[in-house]
Each structure stands twice: as C-alpha cells, then as structure tokens.
PDB file of N, CA and C in Angstrom:
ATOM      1  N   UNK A   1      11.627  -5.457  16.627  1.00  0.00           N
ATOM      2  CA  UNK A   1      11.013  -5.886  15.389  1.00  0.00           C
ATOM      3  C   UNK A   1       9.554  -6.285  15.614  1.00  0.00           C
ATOM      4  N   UNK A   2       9.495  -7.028  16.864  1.00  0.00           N
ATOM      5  CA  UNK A   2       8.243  -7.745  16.993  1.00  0.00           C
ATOM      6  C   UNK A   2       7.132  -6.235  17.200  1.00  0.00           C
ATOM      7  N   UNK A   3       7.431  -4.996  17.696  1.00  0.00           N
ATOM      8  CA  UNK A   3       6.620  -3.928  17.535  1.00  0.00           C
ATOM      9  C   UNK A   3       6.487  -2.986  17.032  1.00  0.00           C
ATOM     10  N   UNK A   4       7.478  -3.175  15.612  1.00  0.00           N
ATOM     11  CA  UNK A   4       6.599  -2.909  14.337  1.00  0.00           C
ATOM     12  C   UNK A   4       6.105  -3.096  13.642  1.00  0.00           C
ATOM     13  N   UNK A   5       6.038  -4.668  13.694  1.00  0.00           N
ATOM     14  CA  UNK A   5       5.632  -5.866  12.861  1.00  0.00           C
ATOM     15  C   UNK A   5       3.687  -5.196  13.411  1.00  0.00           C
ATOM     16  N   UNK A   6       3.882  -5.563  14.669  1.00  0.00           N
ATOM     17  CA  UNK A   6       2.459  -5.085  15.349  1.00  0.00           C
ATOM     18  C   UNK A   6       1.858  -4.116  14.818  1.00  0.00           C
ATOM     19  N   UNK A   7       2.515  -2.569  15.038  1.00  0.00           N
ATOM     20  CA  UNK A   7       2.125  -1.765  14.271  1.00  0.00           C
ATOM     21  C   UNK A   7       1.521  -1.511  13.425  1.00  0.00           C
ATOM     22  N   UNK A   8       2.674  -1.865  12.449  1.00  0.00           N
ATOM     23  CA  UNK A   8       2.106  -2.277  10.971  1.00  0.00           C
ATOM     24  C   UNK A   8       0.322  -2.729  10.669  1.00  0.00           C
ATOM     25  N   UNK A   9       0.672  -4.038  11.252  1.00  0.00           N
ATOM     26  CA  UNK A   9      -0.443  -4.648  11.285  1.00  0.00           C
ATOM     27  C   UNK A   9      -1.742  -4.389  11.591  1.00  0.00           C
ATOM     28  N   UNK A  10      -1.582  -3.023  12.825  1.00  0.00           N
ATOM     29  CA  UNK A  10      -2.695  -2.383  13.177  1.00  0.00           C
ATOM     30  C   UNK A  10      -3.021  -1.341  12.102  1.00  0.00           C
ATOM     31  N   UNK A  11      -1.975  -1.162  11.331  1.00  0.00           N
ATOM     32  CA  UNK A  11      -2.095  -0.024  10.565  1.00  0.00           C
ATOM     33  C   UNK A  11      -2.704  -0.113   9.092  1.00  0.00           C
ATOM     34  N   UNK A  12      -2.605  -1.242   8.417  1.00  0.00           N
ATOM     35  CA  UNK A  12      -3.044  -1.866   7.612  1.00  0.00           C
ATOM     36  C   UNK A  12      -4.624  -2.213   8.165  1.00  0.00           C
ATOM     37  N   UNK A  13      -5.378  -1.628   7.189  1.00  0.00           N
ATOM     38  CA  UNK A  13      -6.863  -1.465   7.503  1.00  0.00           C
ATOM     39  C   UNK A  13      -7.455  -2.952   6.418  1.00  0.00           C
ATOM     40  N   UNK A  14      -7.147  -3.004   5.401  1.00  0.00           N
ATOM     41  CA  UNK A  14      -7.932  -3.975   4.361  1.00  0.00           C
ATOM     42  C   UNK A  14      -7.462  -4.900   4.237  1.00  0.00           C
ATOM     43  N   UNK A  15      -8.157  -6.227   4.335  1.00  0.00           N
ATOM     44  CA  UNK A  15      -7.344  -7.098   4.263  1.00  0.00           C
ATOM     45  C   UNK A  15      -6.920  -7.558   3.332  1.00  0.00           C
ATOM     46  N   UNK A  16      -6.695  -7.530   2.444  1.00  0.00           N
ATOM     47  CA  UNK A  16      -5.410  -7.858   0.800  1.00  0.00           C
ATOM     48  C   UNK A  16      -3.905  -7.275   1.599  1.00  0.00           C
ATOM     49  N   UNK A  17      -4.053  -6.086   2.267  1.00  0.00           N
ATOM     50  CA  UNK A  17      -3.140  -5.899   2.983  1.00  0.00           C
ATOM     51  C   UNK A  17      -2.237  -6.382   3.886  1.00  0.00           C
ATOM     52  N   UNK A  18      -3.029  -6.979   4.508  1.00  0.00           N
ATOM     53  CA  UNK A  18      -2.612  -7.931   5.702  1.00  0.00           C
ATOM     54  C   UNK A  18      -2.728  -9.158   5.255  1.00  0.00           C
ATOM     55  N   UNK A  19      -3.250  -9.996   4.639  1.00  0.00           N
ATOM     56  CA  UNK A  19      -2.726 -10.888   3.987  1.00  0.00           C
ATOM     57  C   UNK A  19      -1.182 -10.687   3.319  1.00  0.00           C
ATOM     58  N   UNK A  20      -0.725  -9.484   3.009  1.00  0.00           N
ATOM     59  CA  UNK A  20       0.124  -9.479   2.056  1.00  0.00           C
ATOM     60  C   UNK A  20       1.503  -9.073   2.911  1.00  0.00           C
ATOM     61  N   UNK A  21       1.031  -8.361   3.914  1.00  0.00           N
ATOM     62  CA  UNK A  21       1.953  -8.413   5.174  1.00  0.00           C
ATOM     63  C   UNK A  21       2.591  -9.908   5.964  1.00  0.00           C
ATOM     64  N   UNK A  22       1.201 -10.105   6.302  1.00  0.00           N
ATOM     65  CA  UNK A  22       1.620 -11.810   6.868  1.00  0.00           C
ATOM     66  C   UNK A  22       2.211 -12.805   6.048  1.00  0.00           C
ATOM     67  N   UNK A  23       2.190 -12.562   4.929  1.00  0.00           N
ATOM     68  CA  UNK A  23       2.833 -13.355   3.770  1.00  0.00           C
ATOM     69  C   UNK A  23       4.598 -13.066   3.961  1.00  0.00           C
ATOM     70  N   UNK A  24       4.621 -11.885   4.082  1.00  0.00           N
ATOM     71  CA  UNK A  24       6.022 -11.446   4.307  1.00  0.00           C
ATOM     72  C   UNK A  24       6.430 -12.156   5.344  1.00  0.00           C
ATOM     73  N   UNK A  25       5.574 -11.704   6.389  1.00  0.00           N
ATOM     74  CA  UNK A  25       6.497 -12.346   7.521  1.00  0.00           C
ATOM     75  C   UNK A  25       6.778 -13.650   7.706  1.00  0.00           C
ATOM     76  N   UNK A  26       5.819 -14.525   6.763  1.00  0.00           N
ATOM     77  CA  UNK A  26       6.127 -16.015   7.224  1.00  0.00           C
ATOM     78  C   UNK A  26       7.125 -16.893   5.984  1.00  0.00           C
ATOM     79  N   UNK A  27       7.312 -15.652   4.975  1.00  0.00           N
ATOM     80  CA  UNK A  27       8.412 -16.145   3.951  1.00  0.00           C
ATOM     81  C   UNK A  27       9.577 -16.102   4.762  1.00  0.00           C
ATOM     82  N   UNK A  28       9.842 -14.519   5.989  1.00  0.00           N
ATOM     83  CA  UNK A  28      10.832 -14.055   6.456  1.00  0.00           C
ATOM     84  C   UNK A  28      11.470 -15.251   7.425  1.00  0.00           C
ATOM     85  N   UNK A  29      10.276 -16.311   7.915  1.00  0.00           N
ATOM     86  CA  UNK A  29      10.688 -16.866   9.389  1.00  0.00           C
ATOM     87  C   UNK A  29      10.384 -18.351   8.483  1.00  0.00           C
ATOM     88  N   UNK A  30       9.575 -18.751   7.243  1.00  0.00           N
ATOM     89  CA  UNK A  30       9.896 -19.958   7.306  1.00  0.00           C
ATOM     90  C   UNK A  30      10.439 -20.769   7.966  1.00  0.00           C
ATOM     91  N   UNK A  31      11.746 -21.064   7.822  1.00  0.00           N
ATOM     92  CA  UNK A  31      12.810 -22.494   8.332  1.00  0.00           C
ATOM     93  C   UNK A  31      12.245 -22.010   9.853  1.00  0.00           C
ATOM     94  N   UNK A  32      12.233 -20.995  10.746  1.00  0.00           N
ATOM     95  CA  UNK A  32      12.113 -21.282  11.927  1.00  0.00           C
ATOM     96  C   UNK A  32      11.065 -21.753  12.297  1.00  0.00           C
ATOM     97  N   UNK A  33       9.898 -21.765  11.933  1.00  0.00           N
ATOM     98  CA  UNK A  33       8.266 -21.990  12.106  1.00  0.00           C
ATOM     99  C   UNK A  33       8.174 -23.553  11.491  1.00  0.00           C
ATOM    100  N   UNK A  34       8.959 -23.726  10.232  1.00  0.00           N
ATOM    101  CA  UNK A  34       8.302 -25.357   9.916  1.00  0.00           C
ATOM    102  C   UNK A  34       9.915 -26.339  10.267  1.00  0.00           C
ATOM    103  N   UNK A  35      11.306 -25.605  10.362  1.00  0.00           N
ATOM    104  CA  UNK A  35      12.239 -26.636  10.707  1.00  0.00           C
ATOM    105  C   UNK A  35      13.065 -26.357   9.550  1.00  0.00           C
ATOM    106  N   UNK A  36      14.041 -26.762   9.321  1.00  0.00           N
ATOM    107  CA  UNK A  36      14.985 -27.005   8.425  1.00  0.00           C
ATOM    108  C   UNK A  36      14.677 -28.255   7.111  1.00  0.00           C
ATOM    109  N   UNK A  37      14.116 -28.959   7.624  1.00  0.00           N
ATOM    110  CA  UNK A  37      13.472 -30.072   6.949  1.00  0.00           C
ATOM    111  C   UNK A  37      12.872 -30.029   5.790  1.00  0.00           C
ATOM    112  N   UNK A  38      11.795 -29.314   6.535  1.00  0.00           N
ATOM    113  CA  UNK A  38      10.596 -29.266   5.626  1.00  0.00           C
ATOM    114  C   UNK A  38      10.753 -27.596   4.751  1.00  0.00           C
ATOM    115  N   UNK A  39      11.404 -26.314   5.470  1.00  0.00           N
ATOM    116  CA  UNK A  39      11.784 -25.868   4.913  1.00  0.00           C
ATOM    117  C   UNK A  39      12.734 -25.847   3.372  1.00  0.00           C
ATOM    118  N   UNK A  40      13.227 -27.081   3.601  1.00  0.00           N
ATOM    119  CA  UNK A  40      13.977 -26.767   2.718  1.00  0.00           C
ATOM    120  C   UNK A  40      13.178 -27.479   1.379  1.00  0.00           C
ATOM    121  N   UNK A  41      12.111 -28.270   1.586  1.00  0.00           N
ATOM    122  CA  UNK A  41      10.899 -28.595   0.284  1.00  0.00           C
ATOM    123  C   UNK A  41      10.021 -28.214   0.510  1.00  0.00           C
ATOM    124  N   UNK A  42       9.622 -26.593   0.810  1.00  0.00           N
ATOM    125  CA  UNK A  42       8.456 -25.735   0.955  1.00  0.00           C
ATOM    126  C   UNK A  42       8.899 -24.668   1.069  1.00  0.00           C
ATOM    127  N   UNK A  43       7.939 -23.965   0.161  1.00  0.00           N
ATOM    128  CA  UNK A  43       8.175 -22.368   0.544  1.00  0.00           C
ATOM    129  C   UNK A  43       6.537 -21.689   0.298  1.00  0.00           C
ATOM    130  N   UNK A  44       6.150 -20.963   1.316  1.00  0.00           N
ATOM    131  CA  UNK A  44       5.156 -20.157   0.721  1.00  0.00           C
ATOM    132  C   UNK A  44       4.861 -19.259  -0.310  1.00  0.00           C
ATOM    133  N   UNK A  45       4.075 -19.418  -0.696  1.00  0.00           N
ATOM    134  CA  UNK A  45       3.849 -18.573  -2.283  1.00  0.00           C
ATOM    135  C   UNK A  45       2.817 -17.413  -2.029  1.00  0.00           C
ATOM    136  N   UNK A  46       1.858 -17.529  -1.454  1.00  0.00           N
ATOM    137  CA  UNK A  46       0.606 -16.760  -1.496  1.00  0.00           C
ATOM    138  C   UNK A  46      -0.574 -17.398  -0.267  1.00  0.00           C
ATOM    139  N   UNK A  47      -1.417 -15.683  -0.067  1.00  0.00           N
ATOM    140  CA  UNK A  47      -2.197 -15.582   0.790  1.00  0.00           C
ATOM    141  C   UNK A  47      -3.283 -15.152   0.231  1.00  0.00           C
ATOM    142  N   UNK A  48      -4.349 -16.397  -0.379  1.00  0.00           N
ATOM    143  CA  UNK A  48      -5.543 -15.208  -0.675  1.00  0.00           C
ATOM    144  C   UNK A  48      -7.026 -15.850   0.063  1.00  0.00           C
ATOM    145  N   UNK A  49      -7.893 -15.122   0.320  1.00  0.00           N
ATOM    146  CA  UNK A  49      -9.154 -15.438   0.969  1.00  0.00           C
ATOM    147  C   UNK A  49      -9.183 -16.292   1.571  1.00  0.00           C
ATOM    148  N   UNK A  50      -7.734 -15.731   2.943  1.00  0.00           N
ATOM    149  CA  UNK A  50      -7.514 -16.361   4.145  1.00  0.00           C
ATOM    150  C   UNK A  50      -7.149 -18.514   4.318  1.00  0.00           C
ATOM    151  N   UNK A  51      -6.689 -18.464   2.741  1.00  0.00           N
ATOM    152  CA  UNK A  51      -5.386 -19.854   2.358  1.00  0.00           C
ATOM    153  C   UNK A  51      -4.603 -19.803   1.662  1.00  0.00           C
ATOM    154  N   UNK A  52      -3.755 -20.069   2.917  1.00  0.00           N
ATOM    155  CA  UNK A  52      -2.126 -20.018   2.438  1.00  0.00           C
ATOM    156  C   UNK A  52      -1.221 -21.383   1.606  1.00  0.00           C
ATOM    157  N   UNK A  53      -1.225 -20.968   0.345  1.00  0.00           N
ATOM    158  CA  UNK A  53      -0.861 -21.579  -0.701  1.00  0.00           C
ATOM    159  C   UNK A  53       1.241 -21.892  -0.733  1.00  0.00           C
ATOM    160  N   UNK A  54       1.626 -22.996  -0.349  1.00  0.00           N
ATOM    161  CA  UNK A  54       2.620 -23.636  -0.068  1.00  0.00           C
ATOM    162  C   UNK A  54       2.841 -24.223  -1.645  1.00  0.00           C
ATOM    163  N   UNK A  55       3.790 -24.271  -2.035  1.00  0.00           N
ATOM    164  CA  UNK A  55       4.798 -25.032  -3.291  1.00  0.00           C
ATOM    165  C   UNK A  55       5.835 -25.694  -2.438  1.00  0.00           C
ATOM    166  N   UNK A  56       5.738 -27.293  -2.852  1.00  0.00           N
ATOM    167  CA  UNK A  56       6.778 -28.389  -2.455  1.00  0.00           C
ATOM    168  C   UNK A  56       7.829 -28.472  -3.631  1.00  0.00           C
ATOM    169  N   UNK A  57       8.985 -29.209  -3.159  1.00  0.00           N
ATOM    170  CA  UNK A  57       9.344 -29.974  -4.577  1.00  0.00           C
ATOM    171  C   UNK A  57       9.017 -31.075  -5.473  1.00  0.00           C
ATOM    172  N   UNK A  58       8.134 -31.695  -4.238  1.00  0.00           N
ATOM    173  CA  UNK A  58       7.502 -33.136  -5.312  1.00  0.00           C
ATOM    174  C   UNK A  58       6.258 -33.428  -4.252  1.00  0.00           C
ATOM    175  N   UNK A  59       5.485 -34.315  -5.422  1.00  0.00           N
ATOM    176  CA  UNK A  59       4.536 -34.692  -4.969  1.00  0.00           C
ATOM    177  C   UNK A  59       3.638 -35.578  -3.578  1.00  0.00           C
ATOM    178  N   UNK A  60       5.351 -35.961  -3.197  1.00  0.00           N
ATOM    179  CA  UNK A  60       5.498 -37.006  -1.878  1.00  0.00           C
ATOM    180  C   UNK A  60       5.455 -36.210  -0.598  1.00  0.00           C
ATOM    181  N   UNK A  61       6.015 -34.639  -1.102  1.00  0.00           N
ATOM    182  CA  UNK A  61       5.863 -33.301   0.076  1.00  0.00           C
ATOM    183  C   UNK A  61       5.258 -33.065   0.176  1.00  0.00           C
ATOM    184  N   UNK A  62       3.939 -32.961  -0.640  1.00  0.00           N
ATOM    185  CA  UNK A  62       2.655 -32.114  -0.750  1.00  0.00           C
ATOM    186  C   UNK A  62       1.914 -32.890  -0.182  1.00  0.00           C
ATOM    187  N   UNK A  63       1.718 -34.455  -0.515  1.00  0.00           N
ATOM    188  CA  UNK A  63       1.070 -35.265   0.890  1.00  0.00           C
ATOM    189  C   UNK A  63       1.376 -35.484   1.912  1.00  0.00           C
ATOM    190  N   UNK A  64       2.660 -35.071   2.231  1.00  0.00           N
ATOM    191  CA  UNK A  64       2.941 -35.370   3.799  1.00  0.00           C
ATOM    192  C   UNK A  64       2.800 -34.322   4.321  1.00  0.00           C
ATOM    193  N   UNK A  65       2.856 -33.085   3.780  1.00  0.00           N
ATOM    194  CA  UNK A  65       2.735 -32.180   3.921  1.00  0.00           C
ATOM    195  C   UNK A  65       1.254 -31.774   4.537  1.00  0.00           C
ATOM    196  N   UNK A  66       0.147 -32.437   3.597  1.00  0.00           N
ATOM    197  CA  UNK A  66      -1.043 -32.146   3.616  1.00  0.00           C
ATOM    198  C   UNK A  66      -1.785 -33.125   4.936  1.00  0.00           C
ATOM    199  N   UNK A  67      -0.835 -34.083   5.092  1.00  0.00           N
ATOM    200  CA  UNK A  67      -1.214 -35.121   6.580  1.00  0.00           C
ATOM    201  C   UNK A  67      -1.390 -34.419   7.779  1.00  0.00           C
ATOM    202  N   UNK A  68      -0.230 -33.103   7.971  1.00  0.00           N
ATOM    203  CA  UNK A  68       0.070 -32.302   8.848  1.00  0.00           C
ATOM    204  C   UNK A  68      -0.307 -31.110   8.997  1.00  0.00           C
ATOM    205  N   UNK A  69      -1.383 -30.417   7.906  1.00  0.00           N
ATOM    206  CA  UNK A  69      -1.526 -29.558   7.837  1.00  0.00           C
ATOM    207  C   UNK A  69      -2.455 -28.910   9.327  1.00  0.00           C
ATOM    208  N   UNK A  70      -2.954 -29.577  10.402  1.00  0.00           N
ATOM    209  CA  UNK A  70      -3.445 -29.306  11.631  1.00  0.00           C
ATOM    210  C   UNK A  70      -2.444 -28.399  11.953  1.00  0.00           C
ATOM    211  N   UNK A  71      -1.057 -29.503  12.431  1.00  0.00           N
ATOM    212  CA  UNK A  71      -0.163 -29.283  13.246  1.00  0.00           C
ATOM    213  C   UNK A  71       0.830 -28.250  12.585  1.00  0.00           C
ATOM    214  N   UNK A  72       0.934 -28.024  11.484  1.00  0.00           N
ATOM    215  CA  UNK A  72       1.334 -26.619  10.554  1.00  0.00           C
ATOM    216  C   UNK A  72       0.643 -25.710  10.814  1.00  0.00           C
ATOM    217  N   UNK A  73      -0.797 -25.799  10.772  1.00  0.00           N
ATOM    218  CA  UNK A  73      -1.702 -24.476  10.996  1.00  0.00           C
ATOM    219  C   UNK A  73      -0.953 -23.585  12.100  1.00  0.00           C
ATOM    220  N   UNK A  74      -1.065 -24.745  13.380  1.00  0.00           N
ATOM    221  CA  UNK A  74      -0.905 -24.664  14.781  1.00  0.00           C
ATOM    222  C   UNK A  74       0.474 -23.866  14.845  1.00  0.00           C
ATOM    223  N   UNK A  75       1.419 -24.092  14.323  1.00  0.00           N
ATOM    224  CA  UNK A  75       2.860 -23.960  14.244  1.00  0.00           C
ATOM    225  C   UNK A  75       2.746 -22.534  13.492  1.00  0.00           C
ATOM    226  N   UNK A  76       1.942 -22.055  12.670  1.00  0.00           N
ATOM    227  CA  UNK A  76       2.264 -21.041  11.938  1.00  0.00           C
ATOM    228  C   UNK A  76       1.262 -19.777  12.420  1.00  0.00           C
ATOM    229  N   UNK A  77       0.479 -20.228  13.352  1.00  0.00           N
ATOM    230  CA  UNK A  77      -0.456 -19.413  14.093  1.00  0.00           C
ATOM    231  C   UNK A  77       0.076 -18.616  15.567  1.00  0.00           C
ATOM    232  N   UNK A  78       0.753 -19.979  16.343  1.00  0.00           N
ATOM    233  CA  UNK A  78       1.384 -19.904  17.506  1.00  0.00           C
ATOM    234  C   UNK A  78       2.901 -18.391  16.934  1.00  0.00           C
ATOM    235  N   UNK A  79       3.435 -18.493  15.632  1.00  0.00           N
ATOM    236  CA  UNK A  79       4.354 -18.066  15.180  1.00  0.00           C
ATOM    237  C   UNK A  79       4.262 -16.364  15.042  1.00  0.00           C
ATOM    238  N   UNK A  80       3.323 -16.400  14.341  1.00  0.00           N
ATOM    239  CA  UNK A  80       2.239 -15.080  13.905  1.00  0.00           C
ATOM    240  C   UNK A  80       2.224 -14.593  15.556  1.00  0.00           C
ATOM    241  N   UNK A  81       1.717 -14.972  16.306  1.00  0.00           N
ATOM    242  CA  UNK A  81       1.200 -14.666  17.992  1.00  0.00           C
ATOM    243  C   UNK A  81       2.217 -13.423  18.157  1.00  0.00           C
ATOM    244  N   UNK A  82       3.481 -13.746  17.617  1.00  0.00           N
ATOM    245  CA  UNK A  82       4.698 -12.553  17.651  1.00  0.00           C
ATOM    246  C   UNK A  82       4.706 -11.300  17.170  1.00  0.00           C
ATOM    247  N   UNK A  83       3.933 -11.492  16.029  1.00  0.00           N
ATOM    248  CA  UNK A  83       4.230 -10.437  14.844  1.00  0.00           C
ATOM    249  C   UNK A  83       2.901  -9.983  15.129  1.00  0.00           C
ATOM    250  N   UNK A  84       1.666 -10.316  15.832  1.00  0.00           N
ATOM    251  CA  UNK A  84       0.370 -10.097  15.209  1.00  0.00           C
ATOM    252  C   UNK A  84      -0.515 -10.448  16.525  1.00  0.00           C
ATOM    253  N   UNK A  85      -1.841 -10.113  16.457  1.00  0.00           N
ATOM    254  CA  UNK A  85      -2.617 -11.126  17.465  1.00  0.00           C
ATOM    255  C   UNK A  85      -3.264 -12.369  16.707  1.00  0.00           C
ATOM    256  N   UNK A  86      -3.059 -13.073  17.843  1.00  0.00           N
ATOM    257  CA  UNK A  86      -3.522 -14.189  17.394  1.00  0.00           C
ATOM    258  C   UNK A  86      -4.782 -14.362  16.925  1.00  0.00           C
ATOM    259  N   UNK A  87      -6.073 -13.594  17.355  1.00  0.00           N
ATOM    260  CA  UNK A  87      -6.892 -13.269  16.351  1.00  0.00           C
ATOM    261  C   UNK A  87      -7.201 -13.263  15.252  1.00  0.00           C
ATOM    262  N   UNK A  88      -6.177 -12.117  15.077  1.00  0.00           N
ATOM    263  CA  UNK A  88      -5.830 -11.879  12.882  1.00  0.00           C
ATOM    264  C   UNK A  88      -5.153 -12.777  12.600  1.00  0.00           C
ATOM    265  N   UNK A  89      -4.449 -13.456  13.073  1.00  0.00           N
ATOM    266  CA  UNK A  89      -3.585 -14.805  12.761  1.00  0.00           C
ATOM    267  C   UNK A  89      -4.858 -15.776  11.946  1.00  0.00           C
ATOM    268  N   UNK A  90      -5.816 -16.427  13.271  1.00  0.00           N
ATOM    269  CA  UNK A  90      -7.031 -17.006  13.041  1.00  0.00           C
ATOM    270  C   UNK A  90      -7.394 -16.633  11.969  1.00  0.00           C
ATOM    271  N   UNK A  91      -8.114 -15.473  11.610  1.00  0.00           N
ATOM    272  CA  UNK A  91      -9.006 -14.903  10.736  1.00  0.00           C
ATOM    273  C   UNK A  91      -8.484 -14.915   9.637  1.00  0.00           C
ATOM    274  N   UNK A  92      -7.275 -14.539   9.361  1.00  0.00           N
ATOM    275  CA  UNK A  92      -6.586 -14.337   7.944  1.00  0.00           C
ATOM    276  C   UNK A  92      -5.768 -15.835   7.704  1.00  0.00           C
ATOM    277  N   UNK A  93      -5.653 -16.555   8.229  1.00  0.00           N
ATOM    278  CA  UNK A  93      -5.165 -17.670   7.733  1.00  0.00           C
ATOM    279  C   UNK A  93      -5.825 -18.984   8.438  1.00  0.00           C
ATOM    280  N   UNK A  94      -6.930 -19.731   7.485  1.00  0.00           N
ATOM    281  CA  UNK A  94      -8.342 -20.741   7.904  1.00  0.00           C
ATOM    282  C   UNK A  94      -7.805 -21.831   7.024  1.00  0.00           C
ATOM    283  N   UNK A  95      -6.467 -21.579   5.899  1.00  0.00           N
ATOM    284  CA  UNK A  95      -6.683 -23.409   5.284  1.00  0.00           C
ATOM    285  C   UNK A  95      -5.511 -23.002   4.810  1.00  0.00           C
ATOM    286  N   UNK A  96      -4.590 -24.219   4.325  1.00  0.00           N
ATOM    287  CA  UNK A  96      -3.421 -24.630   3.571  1.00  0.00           C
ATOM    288  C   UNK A  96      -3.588 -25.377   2.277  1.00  0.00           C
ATOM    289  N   UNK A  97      -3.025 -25.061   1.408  1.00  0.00           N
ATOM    290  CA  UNK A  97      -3.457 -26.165   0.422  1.00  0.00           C
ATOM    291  C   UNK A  97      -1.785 -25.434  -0.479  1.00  0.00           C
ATOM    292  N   UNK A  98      -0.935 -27.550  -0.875  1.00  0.00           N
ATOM    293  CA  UNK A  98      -0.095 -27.568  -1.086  1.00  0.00           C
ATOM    294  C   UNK A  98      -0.009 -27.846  -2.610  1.00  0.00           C
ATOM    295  N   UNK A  99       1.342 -27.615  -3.448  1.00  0.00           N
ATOM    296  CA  UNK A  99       1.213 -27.451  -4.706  1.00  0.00           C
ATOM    297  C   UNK A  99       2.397 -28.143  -5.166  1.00  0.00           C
ATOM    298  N   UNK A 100       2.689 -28.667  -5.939  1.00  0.00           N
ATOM    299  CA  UNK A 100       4.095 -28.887  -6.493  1.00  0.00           C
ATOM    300  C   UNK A 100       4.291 -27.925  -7.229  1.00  0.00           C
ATOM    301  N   UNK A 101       6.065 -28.018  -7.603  1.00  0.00           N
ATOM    302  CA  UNK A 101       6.987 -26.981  -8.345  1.00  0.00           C
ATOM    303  C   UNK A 101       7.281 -25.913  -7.304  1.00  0.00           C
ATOM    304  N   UNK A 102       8.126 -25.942  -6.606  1.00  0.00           N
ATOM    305  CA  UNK A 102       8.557 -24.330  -5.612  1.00  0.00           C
ATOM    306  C   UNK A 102       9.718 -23.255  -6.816  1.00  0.00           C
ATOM    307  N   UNK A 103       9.216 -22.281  -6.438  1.00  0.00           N
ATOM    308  CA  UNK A 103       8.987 -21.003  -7.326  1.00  0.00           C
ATOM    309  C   UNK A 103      10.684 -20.642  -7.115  1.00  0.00           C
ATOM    310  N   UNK A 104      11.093 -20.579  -8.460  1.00  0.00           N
ATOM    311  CA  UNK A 104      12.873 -20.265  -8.261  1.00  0.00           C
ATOM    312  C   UNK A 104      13.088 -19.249  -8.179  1.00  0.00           C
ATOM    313  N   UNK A 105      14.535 -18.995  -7.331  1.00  0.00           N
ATOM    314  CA  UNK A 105      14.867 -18.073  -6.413  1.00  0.00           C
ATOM    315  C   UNK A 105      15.456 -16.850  -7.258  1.00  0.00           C
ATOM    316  N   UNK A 106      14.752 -15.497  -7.463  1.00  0.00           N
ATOM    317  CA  UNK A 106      14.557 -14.354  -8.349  1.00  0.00           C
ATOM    318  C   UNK A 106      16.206 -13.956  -8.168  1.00  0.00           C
ATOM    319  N   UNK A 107      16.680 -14.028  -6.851  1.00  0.00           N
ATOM    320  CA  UNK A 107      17.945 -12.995  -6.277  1.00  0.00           C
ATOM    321  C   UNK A 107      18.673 -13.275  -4.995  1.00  0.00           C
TER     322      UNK A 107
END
C-alpha cells in the first residue's frame, strides 16, 4: 500500500491534487495518527492552501485541540513520511485550524 500511495503521489503533478490525495489518506489513518481519543472528537474535513481544516464536537476540542496543534502537526507529518516524502508532507500541510460541528457520517 505504502508504494502506491507513493506513486500516486509522484504522479499527481498539481497541487489541488495532492492536497486532495493527502486528505484521503489522513481521513483513511485518522484514529491511528491522533489516538482513539481524540479521534473520536475530530475528523478532518479539508485541505486547502496547504491548512488542514479539522471539525471537533465542541468547542472545549477545538481549544485543546488548538494547544497541541505543534505536536499534531508533528504526528501527522511523521505519519504522511509513509505514504509520501516528508517534504510534500512539509509543503502541503503548514497550519491547522479547528472548527466545531464534525460533518455526519454520509454511509
């Protein structure tokens, strides 16, 4: 998996693309990258002009959330290292910014 994920990634030239790739993959691995915890009052929503936009369930997540956002970066960069180089990791994902209301589950 981890080398087609790569692939991919090399293959995807623009970045709306790869933003939209890496979005996948970190909806796919959530709970493993942030924990069971915090997974379960966060989910990623969106990747645009390299910040990744998180929905909590309440407002008490989104600041604790936002206390940690270093050590999240770190956690979701180190994660990417798998799927991606850490490079494009860097480059395509530079800030977090958290939201209330997480987006209900389509299916």
């Amino acid at each position: 998996m981890k080398q087609i994920e790569a692939t991919i990634i090399k293959l995807v030239k623009n970045k709306a693309g790869r933003e939209k790739f890496l979005l996948y993959c970190l909806k796919s691995r959530w709970e493993q990258i942030m924990g069971v915890q915090i997974a379960k009052h966060s989910a990623p929503t969106r990747l645009e002009r390299g910040i990744l936009y998180v929905n909590t369930d309440n407002s008490a997540w989104s600041h604790n959330l936002l206390m940690m956002k270093l050590q999240l970066l770190v956690k979701i960069r180190h994660s990417l290292l798998s799927a991606v180089s850490l490079k494009t990791a860097e480059a395509t994902i530079k800030d977090m910014m958290f939201q209330n209301g997480l987006p209900k589950n389509t299916g």
